[in-house]
PDB file of N, CA and C in Angstrom:
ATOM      1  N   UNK A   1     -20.119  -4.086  18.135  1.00  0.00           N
ATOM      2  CA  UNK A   1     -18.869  -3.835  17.439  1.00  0.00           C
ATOM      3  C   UNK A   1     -19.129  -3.844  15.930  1.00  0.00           C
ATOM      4  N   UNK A   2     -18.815  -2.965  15.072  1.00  0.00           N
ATOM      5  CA  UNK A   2     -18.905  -2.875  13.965  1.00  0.00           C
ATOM      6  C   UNK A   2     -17.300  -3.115  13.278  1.00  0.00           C
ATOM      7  N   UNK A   3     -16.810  -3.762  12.699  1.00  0.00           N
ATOM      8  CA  UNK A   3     -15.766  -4.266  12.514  1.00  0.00           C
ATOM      9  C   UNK A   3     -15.398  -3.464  10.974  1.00  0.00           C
ATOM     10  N   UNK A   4     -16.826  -3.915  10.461  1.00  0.00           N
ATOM     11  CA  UNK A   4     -16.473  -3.354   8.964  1.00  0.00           C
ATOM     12  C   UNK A   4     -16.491  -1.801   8.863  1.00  0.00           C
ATOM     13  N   UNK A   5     -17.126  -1.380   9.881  1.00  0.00           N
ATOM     14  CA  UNK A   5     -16.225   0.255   9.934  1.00  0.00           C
ATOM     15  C   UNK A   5     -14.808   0.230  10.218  1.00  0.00           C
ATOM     16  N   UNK A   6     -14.500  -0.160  11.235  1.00  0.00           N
ATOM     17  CA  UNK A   6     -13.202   0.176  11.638  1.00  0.00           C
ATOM     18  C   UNK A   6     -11.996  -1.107  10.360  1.00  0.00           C
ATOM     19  N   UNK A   7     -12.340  -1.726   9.958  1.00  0.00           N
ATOM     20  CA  UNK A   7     -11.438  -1.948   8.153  1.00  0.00           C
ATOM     21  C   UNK A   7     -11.597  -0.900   7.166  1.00  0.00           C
ATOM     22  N   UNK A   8     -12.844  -0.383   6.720  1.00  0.00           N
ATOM     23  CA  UNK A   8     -12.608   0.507   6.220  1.00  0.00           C
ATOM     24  C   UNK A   8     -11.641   1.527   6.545  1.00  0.00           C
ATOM     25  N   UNK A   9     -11.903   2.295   7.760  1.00  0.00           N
ATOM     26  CA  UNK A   9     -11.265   3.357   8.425  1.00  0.00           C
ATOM     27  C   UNK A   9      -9.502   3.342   8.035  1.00  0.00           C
ATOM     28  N   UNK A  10      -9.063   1.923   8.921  1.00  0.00           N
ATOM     29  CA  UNK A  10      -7.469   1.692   8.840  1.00  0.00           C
ATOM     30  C   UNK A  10      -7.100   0.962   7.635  1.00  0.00           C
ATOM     31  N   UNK A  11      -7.982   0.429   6.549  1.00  0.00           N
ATOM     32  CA  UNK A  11      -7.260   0.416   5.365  1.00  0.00           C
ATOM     33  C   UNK A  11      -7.373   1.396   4.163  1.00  0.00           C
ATOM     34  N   UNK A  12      -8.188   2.596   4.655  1.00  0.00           N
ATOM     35  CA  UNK A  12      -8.350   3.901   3.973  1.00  0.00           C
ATOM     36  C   UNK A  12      -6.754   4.577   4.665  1.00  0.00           C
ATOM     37  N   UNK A  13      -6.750   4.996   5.941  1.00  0.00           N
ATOM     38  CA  UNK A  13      -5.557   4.962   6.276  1.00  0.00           C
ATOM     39  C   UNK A  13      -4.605   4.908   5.885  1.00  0.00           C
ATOM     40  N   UNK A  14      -4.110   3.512   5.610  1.00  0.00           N
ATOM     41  CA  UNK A  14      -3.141   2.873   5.187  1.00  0.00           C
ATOM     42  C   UNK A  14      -3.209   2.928   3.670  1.00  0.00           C
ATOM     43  N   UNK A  15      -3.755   3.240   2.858  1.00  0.00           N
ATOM     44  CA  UNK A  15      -3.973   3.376   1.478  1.00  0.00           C
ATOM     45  C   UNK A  15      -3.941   1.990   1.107  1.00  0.00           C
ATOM     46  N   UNK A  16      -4.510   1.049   1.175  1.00  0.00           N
ATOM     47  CA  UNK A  16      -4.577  -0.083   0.765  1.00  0.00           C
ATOM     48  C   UNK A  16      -6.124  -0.712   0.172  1.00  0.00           C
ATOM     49  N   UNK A  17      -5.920  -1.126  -1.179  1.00  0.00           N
ATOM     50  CA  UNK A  17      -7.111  -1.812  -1.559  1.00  0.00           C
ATOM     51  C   UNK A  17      -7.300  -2.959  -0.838  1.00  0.00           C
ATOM     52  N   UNK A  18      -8.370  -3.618  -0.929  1.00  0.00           N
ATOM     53  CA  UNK A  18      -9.192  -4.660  -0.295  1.00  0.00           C
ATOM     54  C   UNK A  18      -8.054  -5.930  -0.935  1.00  0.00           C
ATOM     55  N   UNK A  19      -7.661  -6.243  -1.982  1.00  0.00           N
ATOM     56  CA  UNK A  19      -7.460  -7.023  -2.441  1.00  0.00           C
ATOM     57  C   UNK A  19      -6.151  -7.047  -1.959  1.00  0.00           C
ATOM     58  N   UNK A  20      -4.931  -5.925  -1.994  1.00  0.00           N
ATOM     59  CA  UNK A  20      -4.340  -5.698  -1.006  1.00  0.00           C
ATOM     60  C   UNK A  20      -3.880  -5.774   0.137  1.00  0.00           C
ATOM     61  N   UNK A  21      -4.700  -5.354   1.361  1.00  0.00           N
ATOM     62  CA  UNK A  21      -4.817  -6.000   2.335  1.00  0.00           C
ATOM     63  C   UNK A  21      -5.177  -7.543   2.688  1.00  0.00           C
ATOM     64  N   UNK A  22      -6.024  -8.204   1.939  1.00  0.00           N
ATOM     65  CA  UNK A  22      -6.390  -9.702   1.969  1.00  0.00           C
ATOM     66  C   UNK A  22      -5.188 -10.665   1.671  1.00  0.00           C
ATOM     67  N   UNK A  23      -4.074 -10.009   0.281  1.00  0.00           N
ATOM     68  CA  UNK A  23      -2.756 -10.741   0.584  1.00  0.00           C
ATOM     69  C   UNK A  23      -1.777 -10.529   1.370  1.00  0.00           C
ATOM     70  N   UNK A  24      -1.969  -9.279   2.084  1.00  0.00           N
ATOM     71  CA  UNK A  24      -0.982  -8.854   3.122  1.00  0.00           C
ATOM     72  C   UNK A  24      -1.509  -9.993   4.365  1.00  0.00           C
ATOM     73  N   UNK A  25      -2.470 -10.158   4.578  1.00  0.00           N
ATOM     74  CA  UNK A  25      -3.135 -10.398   5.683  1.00  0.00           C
ATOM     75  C   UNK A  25      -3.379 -11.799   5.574  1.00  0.00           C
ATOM     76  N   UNK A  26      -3.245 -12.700   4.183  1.00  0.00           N
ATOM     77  CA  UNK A  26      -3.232 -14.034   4.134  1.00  0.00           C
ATOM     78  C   UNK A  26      -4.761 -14.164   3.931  1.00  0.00           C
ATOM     79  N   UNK A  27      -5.578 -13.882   3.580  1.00  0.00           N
ATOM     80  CA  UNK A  27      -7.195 -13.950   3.394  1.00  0.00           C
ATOM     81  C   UNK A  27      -7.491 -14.313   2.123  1.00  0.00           C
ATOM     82  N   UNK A  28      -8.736 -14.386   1.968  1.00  0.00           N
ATOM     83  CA  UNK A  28      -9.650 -14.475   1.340  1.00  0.00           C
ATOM     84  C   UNK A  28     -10.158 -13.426   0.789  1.00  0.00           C
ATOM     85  N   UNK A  29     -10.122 -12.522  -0.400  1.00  0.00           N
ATOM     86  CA  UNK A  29     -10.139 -11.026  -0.451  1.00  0.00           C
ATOM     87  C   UNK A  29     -11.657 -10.746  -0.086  1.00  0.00           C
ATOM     88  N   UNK A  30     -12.701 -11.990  -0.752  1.00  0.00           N
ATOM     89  CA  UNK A  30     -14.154 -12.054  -0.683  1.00  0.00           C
ATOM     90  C   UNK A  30     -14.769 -11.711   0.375  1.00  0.00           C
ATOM     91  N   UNK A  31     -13.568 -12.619   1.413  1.00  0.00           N
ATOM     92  CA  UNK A  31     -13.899 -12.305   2.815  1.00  0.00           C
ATOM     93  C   UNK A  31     -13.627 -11.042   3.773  1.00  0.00           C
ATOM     94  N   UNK A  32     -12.602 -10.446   3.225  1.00  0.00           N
ATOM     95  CA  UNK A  32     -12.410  -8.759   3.697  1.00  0.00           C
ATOM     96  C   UNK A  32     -13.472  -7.932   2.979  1.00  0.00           C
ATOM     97  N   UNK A  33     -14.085  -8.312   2.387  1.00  0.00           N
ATOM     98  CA  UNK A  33     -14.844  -7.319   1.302  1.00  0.00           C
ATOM     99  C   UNK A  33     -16.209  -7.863   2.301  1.00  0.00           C
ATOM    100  N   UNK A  34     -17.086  -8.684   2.747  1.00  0.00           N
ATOM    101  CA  UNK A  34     -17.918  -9.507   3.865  1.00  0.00           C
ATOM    102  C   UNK A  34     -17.819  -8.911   5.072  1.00  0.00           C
ATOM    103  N   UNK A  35     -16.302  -8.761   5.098  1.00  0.00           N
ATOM    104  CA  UNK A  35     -16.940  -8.005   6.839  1.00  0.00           C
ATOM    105  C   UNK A  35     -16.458  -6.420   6.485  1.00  0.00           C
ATOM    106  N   UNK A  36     -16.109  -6.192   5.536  1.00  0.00           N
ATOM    107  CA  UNK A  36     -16.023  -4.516   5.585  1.00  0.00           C
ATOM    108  C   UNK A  36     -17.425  -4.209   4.850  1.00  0.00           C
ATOM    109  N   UNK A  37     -18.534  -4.975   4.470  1.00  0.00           N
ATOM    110  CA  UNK A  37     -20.271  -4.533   4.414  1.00  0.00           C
ATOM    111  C   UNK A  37     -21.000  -4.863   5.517  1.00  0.00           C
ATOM    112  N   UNK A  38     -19.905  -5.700   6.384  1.00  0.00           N
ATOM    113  CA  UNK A  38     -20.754  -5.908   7.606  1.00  0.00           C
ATOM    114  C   UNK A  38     -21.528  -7.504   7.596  1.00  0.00           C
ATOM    115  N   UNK A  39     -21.402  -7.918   6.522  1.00  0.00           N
ATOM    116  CA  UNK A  39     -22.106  -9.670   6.338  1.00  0.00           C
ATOM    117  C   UNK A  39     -21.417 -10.473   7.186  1.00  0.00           C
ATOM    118  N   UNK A  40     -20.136 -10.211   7.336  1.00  0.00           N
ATOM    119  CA  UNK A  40     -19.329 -11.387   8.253  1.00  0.00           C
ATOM    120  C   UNK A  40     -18.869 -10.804   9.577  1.00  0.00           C
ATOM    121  N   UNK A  41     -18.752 -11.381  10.201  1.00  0.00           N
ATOM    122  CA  UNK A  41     -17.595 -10.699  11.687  1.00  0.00           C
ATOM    123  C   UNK A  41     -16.275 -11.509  11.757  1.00  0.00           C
ATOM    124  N   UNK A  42     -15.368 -10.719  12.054  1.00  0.00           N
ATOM    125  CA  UNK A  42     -13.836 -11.179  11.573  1.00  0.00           C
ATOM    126  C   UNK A  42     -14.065 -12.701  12.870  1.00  0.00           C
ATOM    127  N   UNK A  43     -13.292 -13.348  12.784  1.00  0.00           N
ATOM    128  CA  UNK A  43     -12.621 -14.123  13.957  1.00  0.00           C
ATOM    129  C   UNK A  43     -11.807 -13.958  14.587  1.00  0.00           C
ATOM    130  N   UNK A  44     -11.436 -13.794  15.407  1.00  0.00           N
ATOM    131  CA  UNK A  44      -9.855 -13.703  16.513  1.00  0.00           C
ATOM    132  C   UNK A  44      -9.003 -13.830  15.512  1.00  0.00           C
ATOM    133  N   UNK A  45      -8.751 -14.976  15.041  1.00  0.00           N
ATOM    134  CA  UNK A  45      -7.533 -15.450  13.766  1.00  0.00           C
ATOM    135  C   UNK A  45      -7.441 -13.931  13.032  1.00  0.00           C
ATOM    136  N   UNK A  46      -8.770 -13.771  12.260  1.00  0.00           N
ATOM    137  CA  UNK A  46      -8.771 -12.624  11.361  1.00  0.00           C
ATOM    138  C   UNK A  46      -8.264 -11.690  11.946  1.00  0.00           C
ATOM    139  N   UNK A  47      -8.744 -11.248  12.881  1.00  0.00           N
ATOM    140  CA  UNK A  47      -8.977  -9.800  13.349  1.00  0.00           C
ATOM    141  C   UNK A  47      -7.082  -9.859  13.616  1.00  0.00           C
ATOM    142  N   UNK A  48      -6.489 -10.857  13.985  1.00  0.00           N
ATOM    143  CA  UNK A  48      -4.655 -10.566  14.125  1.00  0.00           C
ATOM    144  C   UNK A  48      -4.117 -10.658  12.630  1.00  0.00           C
ATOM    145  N   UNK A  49      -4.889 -10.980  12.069  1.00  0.00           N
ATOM    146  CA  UNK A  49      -4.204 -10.998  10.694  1.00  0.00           C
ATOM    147  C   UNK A  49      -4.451  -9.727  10.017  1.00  0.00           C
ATOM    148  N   UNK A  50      -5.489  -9.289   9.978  1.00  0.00           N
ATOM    149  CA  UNK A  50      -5.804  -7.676   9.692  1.00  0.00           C
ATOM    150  C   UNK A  50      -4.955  -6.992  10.610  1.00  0.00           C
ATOM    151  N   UNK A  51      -4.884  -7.209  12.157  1.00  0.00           N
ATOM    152  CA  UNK A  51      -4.267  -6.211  12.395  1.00  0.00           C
ATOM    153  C   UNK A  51      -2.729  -6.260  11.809  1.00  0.00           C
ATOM    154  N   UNK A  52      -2.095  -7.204  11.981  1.00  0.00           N
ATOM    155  CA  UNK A  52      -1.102  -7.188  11.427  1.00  0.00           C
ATOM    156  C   UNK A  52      -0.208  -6.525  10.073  1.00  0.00           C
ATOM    157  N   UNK A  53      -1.143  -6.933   9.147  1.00  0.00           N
ATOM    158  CA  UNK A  53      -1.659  -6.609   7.533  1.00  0.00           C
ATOM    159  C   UNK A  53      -1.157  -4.709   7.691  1.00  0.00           C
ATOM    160  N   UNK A  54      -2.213  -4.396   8.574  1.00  0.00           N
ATOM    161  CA  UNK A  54      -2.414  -2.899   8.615  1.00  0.00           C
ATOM    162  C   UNK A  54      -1.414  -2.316   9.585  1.00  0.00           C
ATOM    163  N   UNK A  55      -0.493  -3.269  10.240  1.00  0.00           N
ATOM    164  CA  UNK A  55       0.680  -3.011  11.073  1.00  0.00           C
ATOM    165  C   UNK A  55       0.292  -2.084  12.358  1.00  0.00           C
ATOM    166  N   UNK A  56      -1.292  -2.343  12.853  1.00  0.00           N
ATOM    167  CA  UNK A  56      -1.645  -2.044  14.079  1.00  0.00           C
ATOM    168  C   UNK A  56      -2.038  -2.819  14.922  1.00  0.00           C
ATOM    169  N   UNK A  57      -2.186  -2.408  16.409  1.00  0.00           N
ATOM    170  CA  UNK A  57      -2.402  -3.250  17.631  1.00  0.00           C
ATOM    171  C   UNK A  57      -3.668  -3.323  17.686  1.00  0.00           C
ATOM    172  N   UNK A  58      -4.079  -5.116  17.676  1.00  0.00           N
ATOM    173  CA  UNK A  58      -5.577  -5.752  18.094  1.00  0.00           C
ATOM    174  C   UNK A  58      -6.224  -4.287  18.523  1.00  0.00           C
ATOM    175  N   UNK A  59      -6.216  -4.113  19.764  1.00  0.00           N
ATOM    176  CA  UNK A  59      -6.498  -3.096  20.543  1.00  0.00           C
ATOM    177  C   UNK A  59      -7.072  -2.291  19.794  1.00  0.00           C
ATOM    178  N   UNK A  60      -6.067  -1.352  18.827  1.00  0.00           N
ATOM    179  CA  UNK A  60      -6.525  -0.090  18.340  1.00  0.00           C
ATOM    180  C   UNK A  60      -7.574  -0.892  17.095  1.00  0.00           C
ATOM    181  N   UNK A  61      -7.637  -1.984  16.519  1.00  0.00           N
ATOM    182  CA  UNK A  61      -7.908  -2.290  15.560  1.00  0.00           C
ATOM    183  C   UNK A  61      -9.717  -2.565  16.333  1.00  0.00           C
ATOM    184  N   UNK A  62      -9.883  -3.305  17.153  1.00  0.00           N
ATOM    185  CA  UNK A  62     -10.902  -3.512  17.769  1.00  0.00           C
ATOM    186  C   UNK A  62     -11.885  -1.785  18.513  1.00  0.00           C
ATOM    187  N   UNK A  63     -10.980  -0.541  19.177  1.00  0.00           N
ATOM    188  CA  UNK A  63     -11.677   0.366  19.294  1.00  0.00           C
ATOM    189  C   UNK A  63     -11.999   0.798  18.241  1.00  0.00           C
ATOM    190  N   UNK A  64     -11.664   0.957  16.969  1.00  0.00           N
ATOM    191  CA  UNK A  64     -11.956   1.624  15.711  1.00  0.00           C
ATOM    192  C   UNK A  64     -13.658   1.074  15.513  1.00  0.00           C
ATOM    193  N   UNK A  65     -13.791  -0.294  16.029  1.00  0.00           N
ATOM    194  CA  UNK A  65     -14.578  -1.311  15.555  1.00  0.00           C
ATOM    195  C   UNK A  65     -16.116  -0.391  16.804  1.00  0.00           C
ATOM    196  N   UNK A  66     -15.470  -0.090  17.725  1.00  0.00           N
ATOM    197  CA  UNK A  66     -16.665   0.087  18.845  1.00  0.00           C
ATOM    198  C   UNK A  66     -17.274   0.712  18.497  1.00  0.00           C
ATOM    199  N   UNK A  67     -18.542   0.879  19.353  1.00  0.00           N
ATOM    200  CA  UNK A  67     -19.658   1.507  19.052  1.00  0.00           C
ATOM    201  C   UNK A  67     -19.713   2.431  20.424  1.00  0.00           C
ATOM    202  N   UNK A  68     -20.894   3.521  20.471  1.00  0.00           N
ATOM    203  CA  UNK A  68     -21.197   3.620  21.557  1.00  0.00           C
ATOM    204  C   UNK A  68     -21.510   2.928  22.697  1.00  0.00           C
ATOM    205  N   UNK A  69     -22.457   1.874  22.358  1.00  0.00           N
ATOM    206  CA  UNK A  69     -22.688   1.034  23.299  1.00  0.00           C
ATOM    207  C   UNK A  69     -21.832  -0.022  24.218  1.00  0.00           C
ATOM    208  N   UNK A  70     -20.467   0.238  23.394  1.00  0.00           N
ATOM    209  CA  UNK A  70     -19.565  -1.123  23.533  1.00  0.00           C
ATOM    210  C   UNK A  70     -18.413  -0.071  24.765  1.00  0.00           C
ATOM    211  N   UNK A  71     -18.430   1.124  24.795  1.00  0.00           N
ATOM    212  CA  UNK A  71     -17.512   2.000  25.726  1.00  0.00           C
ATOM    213  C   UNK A  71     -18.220   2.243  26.392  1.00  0.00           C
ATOM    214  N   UNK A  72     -19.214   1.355  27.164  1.00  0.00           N
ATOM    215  CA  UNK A  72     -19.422   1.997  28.644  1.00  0.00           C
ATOM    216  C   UNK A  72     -18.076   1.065  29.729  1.00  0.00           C
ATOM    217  N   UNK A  73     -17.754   1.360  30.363  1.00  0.00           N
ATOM    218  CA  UNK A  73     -16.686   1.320  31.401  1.00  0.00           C
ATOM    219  C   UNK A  73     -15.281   0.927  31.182  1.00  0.00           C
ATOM    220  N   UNK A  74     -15.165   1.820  30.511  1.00  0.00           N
ATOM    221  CA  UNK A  74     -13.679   1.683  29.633  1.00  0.00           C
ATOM    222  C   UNK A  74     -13.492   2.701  30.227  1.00  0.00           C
ATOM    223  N   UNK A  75     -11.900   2.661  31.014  1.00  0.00           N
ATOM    224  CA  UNK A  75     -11.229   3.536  31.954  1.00  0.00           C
ATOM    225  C   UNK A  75     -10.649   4.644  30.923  1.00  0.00           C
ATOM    226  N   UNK A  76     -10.603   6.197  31.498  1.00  0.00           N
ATOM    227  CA  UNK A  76      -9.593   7.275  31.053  1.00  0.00           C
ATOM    228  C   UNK A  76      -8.073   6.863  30.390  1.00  0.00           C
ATOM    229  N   UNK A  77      -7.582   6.142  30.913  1.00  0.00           N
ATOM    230  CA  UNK A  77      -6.523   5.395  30.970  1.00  0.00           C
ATOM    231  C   UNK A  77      -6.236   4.850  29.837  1.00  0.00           C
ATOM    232  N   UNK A  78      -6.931   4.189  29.735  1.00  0.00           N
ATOM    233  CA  UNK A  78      -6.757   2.969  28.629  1.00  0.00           C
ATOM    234  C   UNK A  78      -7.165   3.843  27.299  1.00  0.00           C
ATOM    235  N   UNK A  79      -8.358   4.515  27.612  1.00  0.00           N
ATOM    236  CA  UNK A  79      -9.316   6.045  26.183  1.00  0.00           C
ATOM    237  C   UNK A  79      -7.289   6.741  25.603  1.00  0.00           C
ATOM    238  N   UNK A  80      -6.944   6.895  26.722  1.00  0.00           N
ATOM    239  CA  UNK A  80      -5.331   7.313  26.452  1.00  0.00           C
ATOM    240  C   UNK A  80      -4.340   6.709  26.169  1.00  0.00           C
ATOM    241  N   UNK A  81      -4.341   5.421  26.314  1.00  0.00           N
ATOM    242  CA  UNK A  81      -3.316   4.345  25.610  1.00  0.00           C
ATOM    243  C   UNK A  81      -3.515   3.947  24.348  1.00  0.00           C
ATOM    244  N   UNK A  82      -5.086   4.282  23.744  1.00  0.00           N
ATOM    245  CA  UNK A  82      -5.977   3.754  22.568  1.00  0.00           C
ATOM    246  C   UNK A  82      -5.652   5.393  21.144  1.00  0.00           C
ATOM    247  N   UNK A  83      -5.405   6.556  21.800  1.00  0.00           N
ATOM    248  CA  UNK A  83      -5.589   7.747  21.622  1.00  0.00           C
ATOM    249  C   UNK A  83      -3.756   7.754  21.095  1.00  0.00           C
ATOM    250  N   UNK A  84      -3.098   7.267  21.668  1.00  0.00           N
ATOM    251  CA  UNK A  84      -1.927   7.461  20.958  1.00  0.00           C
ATOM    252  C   UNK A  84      -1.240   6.300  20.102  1.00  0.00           C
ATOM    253  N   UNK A  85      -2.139   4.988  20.058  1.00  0.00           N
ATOM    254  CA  UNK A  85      -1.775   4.090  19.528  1.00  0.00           C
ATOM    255  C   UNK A  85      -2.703   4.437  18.121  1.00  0.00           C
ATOM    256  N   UNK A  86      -3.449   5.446  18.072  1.00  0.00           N
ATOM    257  CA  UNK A  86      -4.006   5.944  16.910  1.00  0.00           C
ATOM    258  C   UNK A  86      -3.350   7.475  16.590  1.00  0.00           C
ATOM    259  N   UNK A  87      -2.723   7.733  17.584  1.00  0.00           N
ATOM    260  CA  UNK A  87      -1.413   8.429  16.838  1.00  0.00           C
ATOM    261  C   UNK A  87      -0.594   8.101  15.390  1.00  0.00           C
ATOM    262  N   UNK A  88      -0.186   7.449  16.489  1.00  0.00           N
ATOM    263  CA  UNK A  88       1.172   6.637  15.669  1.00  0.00           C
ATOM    264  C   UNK A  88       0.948   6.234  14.737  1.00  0.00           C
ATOM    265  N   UNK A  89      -0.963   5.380  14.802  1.00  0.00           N
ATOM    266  CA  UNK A  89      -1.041   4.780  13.254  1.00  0.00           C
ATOM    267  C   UNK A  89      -1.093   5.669  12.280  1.00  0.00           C
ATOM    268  N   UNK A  90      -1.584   7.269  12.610  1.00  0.00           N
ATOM    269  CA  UNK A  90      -1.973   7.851  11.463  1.00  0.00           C
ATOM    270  C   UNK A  90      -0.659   8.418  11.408  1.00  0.00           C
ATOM    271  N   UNK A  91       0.278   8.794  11.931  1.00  0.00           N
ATOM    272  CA  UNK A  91       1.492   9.354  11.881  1.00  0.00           C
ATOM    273  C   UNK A  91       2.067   8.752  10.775  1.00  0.00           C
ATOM    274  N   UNK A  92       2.572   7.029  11.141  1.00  0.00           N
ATOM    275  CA  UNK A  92       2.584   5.919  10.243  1.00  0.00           C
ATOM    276  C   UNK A  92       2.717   6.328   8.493  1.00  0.00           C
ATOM    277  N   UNK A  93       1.231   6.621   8.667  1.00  0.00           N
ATOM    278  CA  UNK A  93       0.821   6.652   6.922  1.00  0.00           C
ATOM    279  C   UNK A  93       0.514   8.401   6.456  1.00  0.00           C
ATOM    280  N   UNK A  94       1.900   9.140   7.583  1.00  0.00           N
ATOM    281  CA  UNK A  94       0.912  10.175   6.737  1.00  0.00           C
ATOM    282  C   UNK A  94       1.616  11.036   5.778  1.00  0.00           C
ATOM    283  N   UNK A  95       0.983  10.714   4.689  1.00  0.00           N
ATOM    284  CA  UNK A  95       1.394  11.540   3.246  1.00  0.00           C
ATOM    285  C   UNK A  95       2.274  12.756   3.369  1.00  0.00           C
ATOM    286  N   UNK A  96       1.985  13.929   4.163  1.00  0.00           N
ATOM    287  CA  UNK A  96       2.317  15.243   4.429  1.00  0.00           C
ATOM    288  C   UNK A  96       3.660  14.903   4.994  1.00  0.00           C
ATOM    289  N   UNK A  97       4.083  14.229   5.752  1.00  0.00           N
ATOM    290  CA  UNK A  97       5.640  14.344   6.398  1.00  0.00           C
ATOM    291  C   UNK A  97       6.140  14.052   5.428  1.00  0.00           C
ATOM    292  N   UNK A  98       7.443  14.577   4.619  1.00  0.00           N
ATOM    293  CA  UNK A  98       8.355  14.814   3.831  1.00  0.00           C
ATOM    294  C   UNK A  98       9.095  13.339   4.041  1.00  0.00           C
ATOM    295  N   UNK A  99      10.382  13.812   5.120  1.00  0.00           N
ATOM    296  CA  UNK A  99      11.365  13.839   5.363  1.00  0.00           C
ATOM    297  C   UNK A  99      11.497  12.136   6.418  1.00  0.00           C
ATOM    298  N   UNK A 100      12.309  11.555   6.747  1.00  0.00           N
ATOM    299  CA  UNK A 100      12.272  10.637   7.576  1.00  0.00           C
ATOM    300  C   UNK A 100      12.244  11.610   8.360  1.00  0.00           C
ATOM    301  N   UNK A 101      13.386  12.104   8.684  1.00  0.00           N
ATOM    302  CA  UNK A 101      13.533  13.209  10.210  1.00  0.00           C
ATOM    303  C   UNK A 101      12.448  13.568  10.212  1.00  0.00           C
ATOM    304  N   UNK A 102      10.897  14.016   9.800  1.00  0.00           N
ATOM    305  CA  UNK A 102       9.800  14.601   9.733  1.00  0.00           C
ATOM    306  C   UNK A 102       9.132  13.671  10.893  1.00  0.00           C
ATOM    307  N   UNK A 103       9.099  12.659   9.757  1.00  0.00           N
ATOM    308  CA  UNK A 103       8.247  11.717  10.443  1.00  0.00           C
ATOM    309  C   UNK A 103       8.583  10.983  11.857  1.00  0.00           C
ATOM    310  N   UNK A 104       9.984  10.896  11.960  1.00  0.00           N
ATOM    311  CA  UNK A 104      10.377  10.421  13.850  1.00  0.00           C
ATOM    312  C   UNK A 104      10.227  11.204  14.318  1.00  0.00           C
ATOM    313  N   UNK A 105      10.488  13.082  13.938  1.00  0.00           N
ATOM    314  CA  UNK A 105       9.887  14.055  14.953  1.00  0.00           C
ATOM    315  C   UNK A 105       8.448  13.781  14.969  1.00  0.00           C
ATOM    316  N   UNK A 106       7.449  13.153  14.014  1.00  0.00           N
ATOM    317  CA  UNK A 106       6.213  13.237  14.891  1.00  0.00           C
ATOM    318  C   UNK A 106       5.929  11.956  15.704  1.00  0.00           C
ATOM    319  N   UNK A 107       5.994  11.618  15.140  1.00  0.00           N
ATOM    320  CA  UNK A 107       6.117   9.490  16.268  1.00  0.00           C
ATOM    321  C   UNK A 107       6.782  10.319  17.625  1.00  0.00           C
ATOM    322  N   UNK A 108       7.525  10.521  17.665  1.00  0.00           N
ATOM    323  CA  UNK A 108       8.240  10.643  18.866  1.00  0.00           C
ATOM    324  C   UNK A 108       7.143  12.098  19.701  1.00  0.00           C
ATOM    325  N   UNK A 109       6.745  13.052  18.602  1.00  0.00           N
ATOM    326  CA  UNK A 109       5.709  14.016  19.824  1.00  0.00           C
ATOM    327  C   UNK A 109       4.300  13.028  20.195  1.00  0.00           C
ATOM    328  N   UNK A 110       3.736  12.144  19.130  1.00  0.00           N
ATOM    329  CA  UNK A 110       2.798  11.121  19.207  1.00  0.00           C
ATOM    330  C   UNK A 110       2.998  10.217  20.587  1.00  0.00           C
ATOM    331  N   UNK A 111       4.175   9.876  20.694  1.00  0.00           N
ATOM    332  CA  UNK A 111       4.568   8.894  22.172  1.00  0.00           C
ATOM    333  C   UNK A 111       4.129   9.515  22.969  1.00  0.00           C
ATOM    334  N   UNK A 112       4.728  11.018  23.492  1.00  0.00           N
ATOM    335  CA  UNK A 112       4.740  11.899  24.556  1.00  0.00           C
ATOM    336  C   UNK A 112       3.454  11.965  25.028  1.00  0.00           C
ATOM    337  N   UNK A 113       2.469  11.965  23.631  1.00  0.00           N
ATOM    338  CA  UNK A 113       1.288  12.501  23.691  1.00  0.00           C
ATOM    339  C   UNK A 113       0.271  11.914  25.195  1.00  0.00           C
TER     340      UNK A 113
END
């Protein structure tokens, strides 16, 4: 699991600096900056506080984190519950939708998805 990829990833996302996210998230900024080079690995504690911070589910916050090696027997199923919960996140933050009405029309085609 590479963790400090998948922080980078969803706080690029989310447009949020490091320092940023570390008070959203109740941290240590030193310490988000540690595991997004990869020196530290979050803790359980962390890893809900980041997700939180970044207003996504453990789940999606932890596949961002996987590697190849880490998805061997991970069901279709679940590849599809993970696939729209990374919908939504990028839906979430995304610059291009105008309008509120914009943005619940896409959340809402994102659900379907």
């Amino acid at each position: 699991m590479n963790y400090g990829k998948a922080l980078r990833i969803a706080r690029a996302i989310a447009g949020l600096q490091q320092k940023e996210l570390a008070e959203k998230a109740g941290l240590n900024a030193s310490h988000v900056s540690l595991i997004e080079k990869g020196a530290r690995n979050p803790s359980l504690g962390a890893i809900k506080k980041l997700s939180d911070a970044l207003e996504i589910p453990e789940s999606l916050f932890t596949m961002l984190a996987a590697e190849a090696g880490d998805l061997r027997g991970i069901k279709e199923a679940e590849f599809d519950g993970i696939g729209r919960y990374l919908a939504r996140f990028l839906v979430q933050y995304d610059s291009t939708a105008k309008s509120t009405k914009e943005r619940a029309t896409i959340r809402k085609q994102a659900r379907s998805a």
